[in-house]
N, C-alpha and C. Protein backbone atom coordinates (compact mmCIF):
# COMPACT_ATOMS: atom_id res chain seq x y z
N UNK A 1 186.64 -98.66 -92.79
CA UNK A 1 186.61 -100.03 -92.33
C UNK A 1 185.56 -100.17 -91.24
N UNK A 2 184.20 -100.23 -91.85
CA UNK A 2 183.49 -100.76 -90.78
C UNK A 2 183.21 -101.89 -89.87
N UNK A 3 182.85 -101.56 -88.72
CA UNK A 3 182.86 -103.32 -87.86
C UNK A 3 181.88 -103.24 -86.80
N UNK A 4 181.61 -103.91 -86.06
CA UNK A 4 180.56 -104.44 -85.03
C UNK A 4 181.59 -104.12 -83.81
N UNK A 5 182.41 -104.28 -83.45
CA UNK A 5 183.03 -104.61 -82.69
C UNK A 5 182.45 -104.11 -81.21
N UNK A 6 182.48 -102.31 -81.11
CA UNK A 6 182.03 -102.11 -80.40
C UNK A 6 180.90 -102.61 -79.65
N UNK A 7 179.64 -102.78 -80.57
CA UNK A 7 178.35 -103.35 -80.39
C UNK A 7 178.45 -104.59 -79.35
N UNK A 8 179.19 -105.70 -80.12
CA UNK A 8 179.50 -106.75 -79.28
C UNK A 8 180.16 -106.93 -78.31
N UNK A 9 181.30 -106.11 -77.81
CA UNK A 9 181.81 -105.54 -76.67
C UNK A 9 180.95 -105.50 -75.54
N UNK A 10 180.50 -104.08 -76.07
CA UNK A 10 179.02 -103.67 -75.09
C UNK A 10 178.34 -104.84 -74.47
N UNK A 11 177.93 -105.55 -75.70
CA UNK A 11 176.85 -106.44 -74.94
C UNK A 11 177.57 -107.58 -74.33
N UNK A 12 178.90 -107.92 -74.21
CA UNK A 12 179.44 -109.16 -73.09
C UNK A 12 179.56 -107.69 -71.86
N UNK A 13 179.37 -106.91 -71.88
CA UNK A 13 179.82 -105.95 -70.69
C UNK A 13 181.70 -105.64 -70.49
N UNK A 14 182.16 -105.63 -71.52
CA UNK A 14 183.80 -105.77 -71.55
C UNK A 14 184.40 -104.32 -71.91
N UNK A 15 185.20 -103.98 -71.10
CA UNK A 15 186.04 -102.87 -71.55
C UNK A 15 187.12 -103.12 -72.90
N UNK A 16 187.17 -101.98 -73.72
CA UNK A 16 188.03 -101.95 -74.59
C UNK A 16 189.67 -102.82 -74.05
N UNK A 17 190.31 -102.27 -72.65
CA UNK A 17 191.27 -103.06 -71.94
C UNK A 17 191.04 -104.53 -71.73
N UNK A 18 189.96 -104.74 -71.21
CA UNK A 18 189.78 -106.44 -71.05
C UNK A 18 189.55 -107.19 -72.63
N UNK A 19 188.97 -106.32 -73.57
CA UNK A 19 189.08 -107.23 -75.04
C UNK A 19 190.37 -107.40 -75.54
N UNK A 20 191.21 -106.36 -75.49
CA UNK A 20 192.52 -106.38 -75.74
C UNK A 20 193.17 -107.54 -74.96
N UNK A 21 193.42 -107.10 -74.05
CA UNK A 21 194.01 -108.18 -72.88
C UNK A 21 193.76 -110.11 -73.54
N UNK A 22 192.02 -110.30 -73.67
CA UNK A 22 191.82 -111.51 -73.93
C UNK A 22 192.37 -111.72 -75.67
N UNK A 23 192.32 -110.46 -76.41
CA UNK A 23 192.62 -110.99 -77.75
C UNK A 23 193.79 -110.79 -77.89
N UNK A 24 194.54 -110.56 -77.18
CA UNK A 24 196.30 -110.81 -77.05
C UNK A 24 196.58 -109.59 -78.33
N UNK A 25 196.35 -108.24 -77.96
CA UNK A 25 196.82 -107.73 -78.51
C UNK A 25 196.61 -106.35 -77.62
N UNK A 26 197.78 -105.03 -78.26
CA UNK A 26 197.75 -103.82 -77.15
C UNK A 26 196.26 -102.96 -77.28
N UNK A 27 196.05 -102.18 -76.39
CA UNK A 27 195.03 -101.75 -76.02
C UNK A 27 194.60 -100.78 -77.74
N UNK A 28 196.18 -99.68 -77.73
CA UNK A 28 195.89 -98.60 -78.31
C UNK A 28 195.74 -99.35 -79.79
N UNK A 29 196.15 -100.77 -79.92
CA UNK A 29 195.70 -101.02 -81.67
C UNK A 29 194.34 -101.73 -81.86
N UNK A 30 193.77 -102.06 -80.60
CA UNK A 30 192.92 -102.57 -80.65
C UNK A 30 191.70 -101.13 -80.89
N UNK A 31 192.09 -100.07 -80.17
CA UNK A 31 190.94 -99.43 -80.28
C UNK A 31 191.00 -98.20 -81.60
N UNK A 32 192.22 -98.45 -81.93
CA UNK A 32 192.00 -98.05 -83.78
C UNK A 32 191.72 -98.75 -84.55
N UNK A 33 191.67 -100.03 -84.37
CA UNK A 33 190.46 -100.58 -85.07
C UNK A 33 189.12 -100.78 -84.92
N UNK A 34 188.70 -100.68 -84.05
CA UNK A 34 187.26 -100.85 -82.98
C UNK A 34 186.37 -99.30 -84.03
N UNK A 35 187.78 -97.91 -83.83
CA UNK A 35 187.30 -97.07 -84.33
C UNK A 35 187.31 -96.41 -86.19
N UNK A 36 188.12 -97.89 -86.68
CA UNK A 36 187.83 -98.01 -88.12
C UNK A 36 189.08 -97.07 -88.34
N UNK A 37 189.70 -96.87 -87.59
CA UNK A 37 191.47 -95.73 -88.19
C UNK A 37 192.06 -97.12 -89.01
N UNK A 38 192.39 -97.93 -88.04
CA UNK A 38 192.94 -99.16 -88.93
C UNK A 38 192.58 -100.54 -88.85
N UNK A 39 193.13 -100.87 -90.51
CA UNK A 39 192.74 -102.32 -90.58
C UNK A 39 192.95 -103.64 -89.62
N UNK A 40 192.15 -104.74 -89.14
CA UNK A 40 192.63 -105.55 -88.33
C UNK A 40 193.39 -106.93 -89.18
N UNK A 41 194.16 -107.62 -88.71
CA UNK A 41 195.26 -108.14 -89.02
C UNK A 41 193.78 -109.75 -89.48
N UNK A 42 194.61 -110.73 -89.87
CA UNK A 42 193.36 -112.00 -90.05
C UNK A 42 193.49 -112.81 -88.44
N UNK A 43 194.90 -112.83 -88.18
CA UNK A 43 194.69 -113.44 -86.69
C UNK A 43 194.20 -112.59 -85.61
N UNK A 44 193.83 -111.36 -85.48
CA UNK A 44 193.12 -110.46 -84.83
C UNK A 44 192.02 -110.60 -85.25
N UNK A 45 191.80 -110.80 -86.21
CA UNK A 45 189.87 -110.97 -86.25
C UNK A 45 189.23 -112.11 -85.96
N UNK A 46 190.54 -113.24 -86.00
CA UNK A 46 189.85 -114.63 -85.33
C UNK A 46 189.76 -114.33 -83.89
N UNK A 47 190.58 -113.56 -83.36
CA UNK A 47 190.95 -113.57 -81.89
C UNK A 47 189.45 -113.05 -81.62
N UNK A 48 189.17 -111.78 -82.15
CA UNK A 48 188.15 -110.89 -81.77
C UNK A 48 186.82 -111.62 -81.69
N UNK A 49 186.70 -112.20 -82.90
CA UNK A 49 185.38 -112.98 -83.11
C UNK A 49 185.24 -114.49 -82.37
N UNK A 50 186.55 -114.58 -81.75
CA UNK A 50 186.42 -115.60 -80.75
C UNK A 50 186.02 -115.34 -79.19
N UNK A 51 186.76 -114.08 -78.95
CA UNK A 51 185.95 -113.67 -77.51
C UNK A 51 185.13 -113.01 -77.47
N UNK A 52 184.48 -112.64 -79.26
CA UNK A 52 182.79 -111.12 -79.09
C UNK A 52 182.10 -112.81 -79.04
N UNK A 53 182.41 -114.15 -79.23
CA UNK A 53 181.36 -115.24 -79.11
C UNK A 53 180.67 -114.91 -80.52
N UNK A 54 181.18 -114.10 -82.02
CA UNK A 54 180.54 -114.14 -83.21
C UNK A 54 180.99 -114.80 -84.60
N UNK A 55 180.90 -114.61 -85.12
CA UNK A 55 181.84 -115.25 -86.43
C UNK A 55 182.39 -113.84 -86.70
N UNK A 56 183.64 -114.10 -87.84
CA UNK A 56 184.29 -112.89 -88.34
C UNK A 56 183.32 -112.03 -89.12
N UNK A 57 182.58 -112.88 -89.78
CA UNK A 57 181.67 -111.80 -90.98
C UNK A 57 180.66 -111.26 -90.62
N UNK A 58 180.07 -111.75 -89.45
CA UNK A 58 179.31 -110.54 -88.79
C UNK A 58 180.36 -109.17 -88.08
N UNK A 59 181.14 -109.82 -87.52
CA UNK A 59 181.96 -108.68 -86.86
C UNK A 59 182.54 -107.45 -87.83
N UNK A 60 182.58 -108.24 -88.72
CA UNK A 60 183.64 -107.44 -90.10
C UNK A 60 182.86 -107.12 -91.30
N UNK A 61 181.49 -107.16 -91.11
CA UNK A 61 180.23 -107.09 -91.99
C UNK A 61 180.54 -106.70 -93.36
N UNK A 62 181.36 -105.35 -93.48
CA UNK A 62 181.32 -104.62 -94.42
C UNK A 62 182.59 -105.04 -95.67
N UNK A 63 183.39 -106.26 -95.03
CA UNK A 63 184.58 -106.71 -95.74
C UNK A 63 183.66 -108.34 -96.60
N UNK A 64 184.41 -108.29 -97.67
CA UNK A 64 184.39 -109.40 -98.83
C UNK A 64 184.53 -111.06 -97.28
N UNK A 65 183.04 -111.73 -97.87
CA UNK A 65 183.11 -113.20 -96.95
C UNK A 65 184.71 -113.59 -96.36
N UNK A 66 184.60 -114.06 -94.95
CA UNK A 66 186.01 -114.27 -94.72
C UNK A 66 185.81 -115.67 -94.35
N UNK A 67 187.05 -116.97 -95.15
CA UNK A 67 186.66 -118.16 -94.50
C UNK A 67 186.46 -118.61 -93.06
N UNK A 68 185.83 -119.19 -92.87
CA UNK A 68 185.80 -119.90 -91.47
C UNK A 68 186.76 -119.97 -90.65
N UNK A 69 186.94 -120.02 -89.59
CA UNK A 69 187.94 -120.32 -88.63
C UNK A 69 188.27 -121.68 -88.58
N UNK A 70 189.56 -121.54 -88.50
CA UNK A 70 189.88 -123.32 -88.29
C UNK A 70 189.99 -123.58 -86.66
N UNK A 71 189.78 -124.83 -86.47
CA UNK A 71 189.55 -124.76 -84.90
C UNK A 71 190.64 -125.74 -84.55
């Protein structure tokens, strides 16, 4: 399960703890997915791609188009 995640992390300057924290989810599931152990949930990838500031399908590159976010 590849992803960006890290990448975009990096570049807001955010710790693995502070992405968790803002995407309302625990640290240790956030960073098995970050490290591709496991899959992320669909409301975790809105969360994620709402505070990396990207869309899901860049973040989640390697997964089948994901619709849009509803706002």
């Amino acid at each position: 399960m590849d992803n960006r995640i890290k990448e975009f992390r990096q570049k807001l300057g955010i710790s693995q703890v502070e992405l968790a924290r803002r995407a309302h989810t625990a640290g240790p599931n956030l960073s098995a997915v970050e490290r591709g152990e496991r899959k992320a949930w669909p409301k975790l990838k809105r969360s994620l791609a709402r505070v990396l500031k990207t869309s899901q399908n860049e973040l989640f590159h390697d997964e089948k188009e994901l619709p849009d976010e509803k706002k």
